[in-house]
Protein backbone atom coordinates (compact mmCIF):
# COMPACT_ATOMS: atom_id res chain seq x y z
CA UNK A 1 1.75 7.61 -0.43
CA UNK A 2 2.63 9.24 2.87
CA UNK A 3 -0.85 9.73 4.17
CA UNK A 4 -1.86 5.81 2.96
CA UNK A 5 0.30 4.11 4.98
CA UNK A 6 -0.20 6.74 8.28
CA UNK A 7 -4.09 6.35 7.28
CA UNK A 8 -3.90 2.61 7.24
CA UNK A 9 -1.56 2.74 10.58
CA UNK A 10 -4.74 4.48 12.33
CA UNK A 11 -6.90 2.16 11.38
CA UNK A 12 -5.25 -0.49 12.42
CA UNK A 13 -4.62 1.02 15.82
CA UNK A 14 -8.62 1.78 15.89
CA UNK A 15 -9.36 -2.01 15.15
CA UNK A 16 -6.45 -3.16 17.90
CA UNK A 17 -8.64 -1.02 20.37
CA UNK A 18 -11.80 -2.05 19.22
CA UNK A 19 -11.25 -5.60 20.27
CA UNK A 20 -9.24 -4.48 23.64
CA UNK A 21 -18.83 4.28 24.65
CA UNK A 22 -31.43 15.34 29.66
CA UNK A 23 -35.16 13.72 34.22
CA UNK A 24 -35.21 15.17 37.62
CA UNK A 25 -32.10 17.22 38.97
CA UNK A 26 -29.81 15.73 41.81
CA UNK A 27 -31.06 17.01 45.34
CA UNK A 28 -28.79 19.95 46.31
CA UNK A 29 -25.94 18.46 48.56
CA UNK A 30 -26.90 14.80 47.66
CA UNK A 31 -24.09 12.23 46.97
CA UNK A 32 -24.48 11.18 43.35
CA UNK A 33 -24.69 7.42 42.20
CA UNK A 34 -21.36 7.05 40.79
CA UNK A 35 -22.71 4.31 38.35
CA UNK A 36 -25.26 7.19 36.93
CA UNK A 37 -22.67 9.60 37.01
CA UNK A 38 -20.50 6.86 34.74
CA UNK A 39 -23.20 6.41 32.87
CA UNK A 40 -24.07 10.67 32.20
CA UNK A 41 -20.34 11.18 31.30
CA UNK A 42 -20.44 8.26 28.10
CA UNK A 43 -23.56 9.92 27.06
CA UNK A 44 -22.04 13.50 27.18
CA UNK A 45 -18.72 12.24 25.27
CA UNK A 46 -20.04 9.56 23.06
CA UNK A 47 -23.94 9.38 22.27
CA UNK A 48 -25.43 11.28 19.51
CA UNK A 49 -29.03 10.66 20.61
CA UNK A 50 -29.35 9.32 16.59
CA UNK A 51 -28.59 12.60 15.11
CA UNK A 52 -26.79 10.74 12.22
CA UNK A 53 -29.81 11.14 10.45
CA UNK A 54 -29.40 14.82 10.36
CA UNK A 55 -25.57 14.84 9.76
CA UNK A 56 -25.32 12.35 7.52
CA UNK A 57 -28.70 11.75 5.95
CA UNK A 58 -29.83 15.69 5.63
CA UNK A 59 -26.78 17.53 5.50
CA UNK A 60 -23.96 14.88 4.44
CA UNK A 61 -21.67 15.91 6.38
CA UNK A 62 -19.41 12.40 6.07
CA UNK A 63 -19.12 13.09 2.79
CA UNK A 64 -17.62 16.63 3.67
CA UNK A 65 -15.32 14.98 5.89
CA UNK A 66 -14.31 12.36 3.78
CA UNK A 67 -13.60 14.86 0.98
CA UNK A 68 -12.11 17.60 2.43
CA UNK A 69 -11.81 17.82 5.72
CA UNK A 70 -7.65 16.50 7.12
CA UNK A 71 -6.62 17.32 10.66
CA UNK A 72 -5.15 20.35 10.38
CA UNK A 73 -8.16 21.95 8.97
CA UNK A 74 -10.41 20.66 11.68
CA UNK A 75 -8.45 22.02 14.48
CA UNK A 76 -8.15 25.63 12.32
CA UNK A 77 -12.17 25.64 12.58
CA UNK A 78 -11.66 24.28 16.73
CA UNK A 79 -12.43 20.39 16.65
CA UNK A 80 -10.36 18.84 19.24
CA UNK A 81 -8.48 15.80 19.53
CA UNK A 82 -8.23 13.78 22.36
CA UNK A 83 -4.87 12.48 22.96
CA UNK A 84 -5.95 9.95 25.64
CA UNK A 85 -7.73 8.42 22.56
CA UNK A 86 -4.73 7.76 20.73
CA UNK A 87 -2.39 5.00 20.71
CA UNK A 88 0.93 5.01 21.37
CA UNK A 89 2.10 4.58 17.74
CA UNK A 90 0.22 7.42 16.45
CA UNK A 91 0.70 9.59 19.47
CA UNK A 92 4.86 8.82 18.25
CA UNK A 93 3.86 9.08 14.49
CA UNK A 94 2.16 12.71 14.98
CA UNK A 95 5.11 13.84 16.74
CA UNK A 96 7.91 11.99 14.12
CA UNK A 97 5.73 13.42 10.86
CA UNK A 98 5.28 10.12 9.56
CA UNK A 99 1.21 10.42 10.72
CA UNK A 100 0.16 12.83 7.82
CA UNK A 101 -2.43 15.87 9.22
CA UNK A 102 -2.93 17.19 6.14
CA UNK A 103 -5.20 14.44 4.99
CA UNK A 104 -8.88 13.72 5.38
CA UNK A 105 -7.99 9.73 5.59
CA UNK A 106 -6.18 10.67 8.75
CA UNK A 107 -9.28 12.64 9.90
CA UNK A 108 -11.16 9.59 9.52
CA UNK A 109 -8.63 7.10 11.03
CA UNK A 110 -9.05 9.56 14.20
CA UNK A 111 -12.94 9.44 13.87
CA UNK A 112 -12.33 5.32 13.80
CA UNK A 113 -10.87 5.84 17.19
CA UNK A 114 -12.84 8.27 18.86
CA UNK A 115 -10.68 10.40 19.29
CA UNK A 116 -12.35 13.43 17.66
CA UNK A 117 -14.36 15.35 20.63
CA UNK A 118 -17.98 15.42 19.99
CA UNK A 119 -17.95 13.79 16.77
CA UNK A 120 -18.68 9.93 16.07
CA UNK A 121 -17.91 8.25 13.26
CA UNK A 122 -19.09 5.20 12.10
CA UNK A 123 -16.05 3.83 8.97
CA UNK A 124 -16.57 0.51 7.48
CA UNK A 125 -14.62 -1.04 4.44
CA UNK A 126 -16.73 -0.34 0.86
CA UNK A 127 -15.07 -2.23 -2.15
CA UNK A 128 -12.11 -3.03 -0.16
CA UNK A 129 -11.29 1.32 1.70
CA UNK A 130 -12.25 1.70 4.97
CA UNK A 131 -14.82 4.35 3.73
CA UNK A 132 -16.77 7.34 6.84
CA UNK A 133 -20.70 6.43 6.13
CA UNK A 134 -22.33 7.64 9.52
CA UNK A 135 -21.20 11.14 11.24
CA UNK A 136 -23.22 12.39 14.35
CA UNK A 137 -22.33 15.04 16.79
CA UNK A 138 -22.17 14.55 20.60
CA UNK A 139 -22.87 17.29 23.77
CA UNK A 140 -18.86 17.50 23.55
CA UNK A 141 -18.98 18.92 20.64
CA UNK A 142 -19.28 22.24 21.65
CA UNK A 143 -19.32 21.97 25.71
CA UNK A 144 -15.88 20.29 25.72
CA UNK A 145 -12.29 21.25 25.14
CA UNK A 146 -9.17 19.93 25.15
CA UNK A 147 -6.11 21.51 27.52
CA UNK A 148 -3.82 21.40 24.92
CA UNK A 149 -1.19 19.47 26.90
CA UNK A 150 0.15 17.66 23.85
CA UNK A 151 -0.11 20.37 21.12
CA UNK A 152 -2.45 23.20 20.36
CA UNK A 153 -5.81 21.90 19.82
CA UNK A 154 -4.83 17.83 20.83
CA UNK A 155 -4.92 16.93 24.98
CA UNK A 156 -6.89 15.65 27.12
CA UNK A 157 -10.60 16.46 27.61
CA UNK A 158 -12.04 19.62 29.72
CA UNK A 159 -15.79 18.51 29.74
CA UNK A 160 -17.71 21.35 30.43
CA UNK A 161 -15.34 24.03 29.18
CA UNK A 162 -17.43 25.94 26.57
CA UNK A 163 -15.14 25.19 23.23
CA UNK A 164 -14.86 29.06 22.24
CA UNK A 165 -12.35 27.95 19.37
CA UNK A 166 -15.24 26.21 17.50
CA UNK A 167 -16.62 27.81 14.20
CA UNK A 168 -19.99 25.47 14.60
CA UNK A 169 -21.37 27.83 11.63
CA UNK A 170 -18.11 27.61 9.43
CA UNK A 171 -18.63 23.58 9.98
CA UNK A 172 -22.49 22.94 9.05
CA UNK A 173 -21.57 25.72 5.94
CA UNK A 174 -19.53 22.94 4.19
CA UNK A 175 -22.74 21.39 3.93
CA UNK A 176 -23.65 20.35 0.17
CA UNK A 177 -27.27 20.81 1.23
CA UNK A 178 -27.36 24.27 2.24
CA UNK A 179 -28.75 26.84 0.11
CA UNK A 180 -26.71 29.78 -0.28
CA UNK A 181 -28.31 32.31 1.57
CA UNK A 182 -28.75 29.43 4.87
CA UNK A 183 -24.96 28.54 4.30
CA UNK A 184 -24.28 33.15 4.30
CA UNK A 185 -26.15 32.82 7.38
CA UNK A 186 -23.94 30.50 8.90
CA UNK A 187 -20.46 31.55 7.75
CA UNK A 188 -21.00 34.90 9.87
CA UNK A 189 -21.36 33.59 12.90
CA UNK A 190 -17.62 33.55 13.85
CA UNK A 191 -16.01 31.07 16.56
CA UNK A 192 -17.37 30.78 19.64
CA UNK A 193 -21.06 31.45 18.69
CA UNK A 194 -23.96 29.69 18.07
CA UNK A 195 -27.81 30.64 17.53
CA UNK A 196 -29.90 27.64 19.04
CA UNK A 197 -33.04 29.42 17.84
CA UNK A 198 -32.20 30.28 13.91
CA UNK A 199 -33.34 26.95 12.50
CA UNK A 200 -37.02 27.70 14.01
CA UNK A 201 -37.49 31.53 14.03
CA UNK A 202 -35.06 32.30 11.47
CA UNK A 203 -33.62 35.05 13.09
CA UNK A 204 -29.82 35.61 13.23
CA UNK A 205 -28.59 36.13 16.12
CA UNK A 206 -25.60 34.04 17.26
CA UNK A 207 -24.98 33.62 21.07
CA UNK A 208 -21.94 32.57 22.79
CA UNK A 209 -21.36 28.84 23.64
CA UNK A 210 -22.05 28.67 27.44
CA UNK A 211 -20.23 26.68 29.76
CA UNK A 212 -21.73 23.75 31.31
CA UNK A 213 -19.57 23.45 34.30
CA UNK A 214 -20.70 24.78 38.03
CA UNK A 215 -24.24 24.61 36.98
CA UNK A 216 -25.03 22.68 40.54
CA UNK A 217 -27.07 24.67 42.66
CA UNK A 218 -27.90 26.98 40.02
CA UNK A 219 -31.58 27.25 38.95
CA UNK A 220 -33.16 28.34 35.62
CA UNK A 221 -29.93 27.12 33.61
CA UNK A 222 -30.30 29.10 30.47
CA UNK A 223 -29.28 32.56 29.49
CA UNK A 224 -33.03 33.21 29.74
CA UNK A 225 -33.98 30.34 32.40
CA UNK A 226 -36.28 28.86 30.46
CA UNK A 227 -36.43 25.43 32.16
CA UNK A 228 -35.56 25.24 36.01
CA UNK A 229 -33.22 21.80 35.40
CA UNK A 230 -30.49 21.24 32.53
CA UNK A 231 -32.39 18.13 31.25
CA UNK A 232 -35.07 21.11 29.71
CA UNK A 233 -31.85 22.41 27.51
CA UNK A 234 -30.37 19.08 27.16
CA UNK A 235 -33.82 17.77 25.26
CA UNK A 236 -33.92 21.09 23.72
CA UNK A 237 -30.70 20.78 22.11
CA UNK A 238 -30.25 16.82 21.76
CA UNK A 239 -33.93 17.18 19.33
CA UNK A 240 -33.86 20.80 17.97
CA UNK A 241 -30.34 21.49 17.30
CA UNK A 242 -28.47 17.83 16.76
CA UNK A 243 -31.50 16.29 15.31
CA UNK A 244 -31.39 13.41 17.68
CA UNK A 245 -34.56 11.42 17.69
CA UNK A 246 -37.45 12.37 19.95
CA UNK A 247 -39.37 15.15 21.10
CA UNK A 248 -39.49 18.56 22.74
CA UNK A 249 -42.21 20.65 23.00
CA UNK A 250 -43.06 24.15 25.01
CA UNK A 251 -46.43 25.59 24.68
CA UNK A 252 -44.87 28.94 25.56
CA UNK A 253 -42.58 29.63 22.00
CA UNK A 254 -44.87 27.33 20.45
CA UNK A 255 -41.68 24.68 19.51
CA UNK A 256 -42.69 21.35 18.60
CA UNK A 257 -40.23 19.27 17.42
CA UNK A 258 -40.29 15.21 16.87
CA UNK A 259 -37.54 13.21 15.07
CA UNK A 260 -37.59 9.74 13.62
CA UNK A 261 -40.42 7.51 15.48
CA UNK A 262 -38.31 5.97 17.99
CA UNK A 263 -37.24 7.72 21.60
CA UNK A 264 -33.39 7.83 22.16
CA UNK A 265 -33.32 11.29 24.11
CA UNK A 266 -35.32 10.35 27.06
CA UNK A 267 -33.94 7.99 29.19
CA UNK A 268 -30.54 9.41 28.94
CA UNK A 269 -31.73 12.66 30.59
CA UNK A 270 -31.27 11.79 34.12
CA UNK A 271 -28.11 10.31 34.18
CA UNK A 272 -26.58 13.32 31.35
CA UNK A 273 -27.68 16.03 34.25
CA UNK A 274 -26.04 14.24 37.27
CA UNK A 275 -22.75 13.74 34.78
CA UNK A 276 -22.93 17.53 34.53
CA UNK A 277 -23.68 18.80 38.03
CA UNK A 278 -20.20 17.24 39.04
CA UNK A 279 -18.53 19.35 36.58
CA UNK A 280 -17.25 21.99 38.91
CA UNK A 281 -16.04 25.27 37.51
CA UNK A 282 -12.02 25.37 37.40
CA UNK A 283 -10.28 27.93 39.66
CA UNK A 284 -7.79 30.17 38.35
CA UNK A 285 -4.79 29.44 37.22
CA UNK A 286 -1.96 30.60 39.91
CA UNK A 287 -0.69 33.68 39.49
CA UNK A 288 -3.49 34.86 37.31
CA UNK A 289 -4.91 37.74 39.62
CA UNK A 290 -3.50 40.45 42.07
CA UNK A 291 -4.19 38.94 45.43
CA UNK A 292 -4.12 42.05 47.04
CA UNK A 293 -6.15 44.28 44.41
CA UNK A 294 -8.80 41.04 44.45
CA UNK A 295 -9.60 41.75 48.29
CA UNK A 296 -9.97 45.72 47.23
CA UNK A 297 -12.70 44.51 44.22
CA UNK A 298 -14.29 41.84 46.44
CA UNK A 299 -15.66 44.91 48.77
CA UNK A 300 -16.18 47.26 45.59
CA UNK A 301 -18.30 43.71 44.39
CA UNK A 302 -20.20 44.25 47.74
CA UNK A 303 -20.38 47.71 47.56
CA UNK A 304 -20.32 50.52 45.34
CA UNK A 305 -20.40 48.46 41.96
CA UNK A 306 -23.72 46.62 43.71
CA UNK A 307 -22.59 43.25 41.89
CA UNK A 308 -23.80 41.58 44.51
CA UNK A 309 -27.61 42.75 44.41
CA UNK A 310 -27.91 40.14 41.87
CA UNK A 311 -24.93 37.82 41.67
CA UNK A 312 -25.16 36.65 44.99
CA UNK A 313 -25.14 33.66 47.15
CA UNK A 314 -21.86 30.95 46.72
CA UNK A 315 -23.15 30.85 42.82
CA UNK A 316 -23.09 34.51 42.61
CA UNK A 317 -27.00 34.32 40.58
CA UNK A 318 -29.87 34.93 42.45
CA UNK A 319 -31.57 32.75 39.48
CA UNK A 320 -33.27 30.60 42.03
CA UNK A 321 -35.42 33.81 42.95
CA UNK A 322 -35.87 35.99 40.05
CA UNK A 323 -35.75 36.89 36.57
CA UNK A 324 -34.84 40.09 35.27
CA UNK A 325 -36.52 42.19 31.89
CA UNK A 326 -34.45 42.78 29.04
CA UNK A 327 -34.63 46.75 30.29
CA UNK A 328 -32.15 45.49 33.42
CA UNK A 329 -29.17 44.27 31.38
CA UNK A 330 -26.51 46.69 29.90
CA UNK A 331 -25.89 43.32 27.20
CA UNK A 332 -28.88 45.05 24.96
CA UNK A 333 -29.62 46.16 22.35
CA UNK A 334 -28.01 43.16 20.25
CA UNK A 335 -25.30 43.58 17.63
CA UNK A 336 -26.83 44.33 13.99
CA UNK A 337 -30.35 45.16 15.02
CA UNK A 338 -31.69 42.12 15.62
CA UNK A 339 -34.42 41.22 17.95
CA UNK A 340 -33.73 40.79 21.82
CA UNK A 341 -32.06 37.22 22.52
CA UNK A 342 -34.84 37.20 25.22
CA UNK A 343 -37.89 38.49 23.63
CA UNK A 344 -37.05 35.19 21.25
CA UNK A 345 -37.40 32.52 24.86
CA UNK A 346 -39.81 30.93 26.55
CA UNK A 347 -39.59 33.83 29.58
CA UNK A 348 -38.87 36.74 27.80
CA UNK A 349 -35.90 37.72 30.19
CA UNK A 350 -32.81 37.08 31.81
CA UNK A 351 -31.28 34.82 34.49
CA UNK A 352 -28.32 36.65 36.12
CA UNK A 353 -25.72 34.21 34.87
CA UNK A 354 -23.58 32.73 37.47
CA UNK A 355 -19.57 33.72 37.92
CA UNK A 356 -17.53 30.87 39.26
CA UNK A 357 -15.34 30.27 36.23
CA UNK A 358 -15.84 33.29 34.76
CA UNK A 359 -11.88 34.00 34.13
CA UNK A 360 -12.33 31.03 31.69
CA UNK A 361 -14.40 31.69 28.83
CA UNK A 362 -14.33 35.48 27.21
CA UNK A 363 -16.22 37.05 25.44
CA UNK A 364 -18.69 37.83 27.93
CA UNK A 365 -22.51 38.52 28.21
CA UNK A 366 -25.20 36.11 26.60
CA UNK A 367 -23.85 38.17 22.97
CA UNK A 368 -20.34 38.05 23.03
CA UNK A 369 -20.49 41.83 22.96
CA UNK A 370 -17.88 42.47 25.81
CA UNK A 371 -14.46 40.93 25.08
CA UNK A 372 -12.74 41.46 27.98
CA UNK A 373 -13.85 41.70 31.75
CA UNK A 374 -12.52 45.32 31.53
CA UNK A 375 -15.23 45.97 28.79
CA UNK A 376 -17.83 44.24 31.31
CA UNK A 377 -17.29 46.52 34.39
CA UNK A 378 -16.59 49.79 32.07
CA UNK A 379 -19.95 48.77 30.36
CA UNK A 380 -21.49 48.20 33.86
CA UNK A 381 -19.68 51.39 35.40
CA UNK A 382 -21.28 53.32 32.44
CA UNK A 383 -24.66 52.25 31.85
CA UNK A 384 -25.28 51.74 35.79
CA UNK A 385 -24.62 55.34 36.59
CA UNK A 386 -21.90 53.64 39.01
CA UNK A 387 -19.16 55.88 39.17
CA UNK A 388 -16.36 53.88 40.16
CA UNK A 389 -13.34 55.51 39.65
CA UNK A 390 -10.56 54.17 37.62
CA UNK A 391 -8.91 52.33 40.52
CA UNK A 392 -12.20 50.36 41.61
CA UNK A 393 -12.61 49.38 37.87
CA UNK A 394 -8.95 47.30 38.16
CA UNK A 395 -9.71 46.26 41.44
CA UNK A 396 -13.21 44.59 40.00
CA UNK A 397 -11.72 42.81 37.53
CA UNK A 398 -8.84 41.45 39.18
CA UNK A 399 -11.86 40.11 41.87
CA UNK A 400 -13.91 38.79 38.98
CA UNK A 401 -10.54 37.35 37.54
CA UNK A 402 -10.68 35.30 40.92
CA UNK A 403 -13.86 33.87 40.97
């Protein structure tokens, strides 16, 4: 009767609060409107663009959640909790035990109060239990995390900070709707990884989740650039991926995709890509790099390793200038076989991807194929004919590990 009573304490805590939540980029250098700004960061956090209809009317995913799904198992596949969400009491009835984790009403009592990154849930009472009938999924979802501050997997939000704990593909593979070869397809993808192109070209080929932080200044946003603002990827994703309702459309791969009759994606562009150009990337963490070994790699960067004849400029990408073929990047040929990541886009090849932050969010290249920034610079030193000698490969990484 444990979880009843801690389920029914939630609740009430969610009521108690209740009565107490992709246009034109920002000119370079331009103060942003900090009511936009306001405005960009609800819609990243809290607005599902509609997409209820796909999580709850296609793939019944409440019922999955309603079922089966307790804390503890969500935060095994990397959903995160946001303890600024919580009230006191529960934050006190987690810690004391008497807040039960290990059941799916809890789950639910922390959907009630928001407090579940990138998922909203809509609970209302159904013969007399407060009862999960509307799940949708937010940009959080997967470009958010959590720093852990009050236990592993529960703090307070890093927006921005690619989530490289989630299993998205373990998650939609609970679906009751999913044939079994679809649901295969999705249980391999691992954590971290996502394919945003599977549902349309049904290839599989899962790609890292990419951070959305120090993206201001950067042009061609995309592993493959294939829009020149975020608001192209934001509509991308927000219609093809969450099923929110509206359109996107690209004569170049052919995509044409329109949910539901109304328009919610839209008019929240502008204001979601001026939330996200003020999401700088974080520095490192103190004591996280040899100081002295940094300076070495910063003129090995410059130099020998010739990092810098594309990463360059203060974003370290020279996106704003060029593309490069699939034959420049040592990230191909893909793992398994499968088709180049870029000879599935809209350009067919690569934006050199920027590296403030870059000591945040292994594995690295667009594939997840490099687990380590050692692996990056031994794959570089390798494939690049470089010849650095053991010595400028650690003082490379410790520079990158400052970025």
């Amino acid at each position: 009767m444990r979880y009843v009573r801690s389920a029914a304490a939630l609740a009430s805590a969610a009521a108690a609060l209740s009565l107490a939540a992709c246009g034109s980029a920002d000119t370079p250098g331009a103060t942003p409107d900090p009511a936009v700004v306001a405005e960009g960061k609800q819609i990243f956090r809290y607005d599902t663009f509609g997409d209820e209809s796909k999580w709850t009317d296609t793939l019944r995913m409440h019922e999955v959640i309603a079922a089966a799904v307790d804390p503890l198992t969500a935060l095994s596949v990397g959903l995160k909790v946001d303890a600024e969400a919580l009230p006191p009491a529960v934050v006190d009835g987690i810690r004391n035990g008497s807040i039960d984790l290990a059941s799916p009403d809890t789950t639910v009592a922390l959907l009630e109060l928001d407090a579940v990154v990138g998922l909203r849930g809509t609970v209302e009472v159904v013969n007399g239990t407060r009862t999960l009938t509307r799940v949708g999924v937010t940009c959080a979802l997967c470009h958010s995390t959590v720093d852990d501050s009050f236990a592993p997997g529960i703090g307070k939000r890093l927006d921005g900070w690619p989530n490289r704990d989630l299993n998205p593909g373990a998650i939609i593979a609970l679906s009751p709707a999913l044939d079994a070869g679809t649901r295969s397809v999705f249980s391999s993808w691992g954590k971290g990884k996502y394919d945003p192109r599977f549902n349309l070209d049904g290839i599989n080929g899962p790609q890292v989740i990419p951070p959305a932080y120090g993206l201001a200044g950067v042009a061609r946003i995309t592993t493959t650039g294939d829009g020149d603002e975020i608001a192209y990827w934001n509509r991308y994703v927000a219609v093809t991926q969450m099923g929110g309702h509206g359109s996107f459309f690209d004569a170049r791969t052919g995509v044409d995709v329109r949910n539901g009759t109304d328009d919610l994606v839209t008019a929240r562009l502008p204001a979601l890509q001026a939330y996200q150009l003020t999401l700088a990337a974080p520095p490192p963490p103190a004591g996280s790099f040899d100081v002295a070994a940094a300076a070495r790699g910063k003129i090995v960067f410059e130099g020998p390793g010739r990092c810098a004849s594309c990463h360059s400029g203060p974003e370290f990408t020279d996106a704003s200038l060029r593309l490069h073929p699939a034959s420049d990047v040592v990230s191909e040929p893909e793992p398994n076989g499968v088709p180049s990541w870029a000879s599935r886009s809209a350009t067919k090849q690569y934006r050199t991807a920027p590296l403030r932050g870059i000591w945040q969010h292994p594995p690295y290249f667009h594939n997840g194929s490099a687990a380590t920034l050692q692996a990056v610079v031994d794959t570089y030193n390798a494939r690049k004919s470089l010849g650095l000698s053991a010595a400028e490969v650690a003082d490379l990484v410790e520079y990158l590990k400052s970025l």
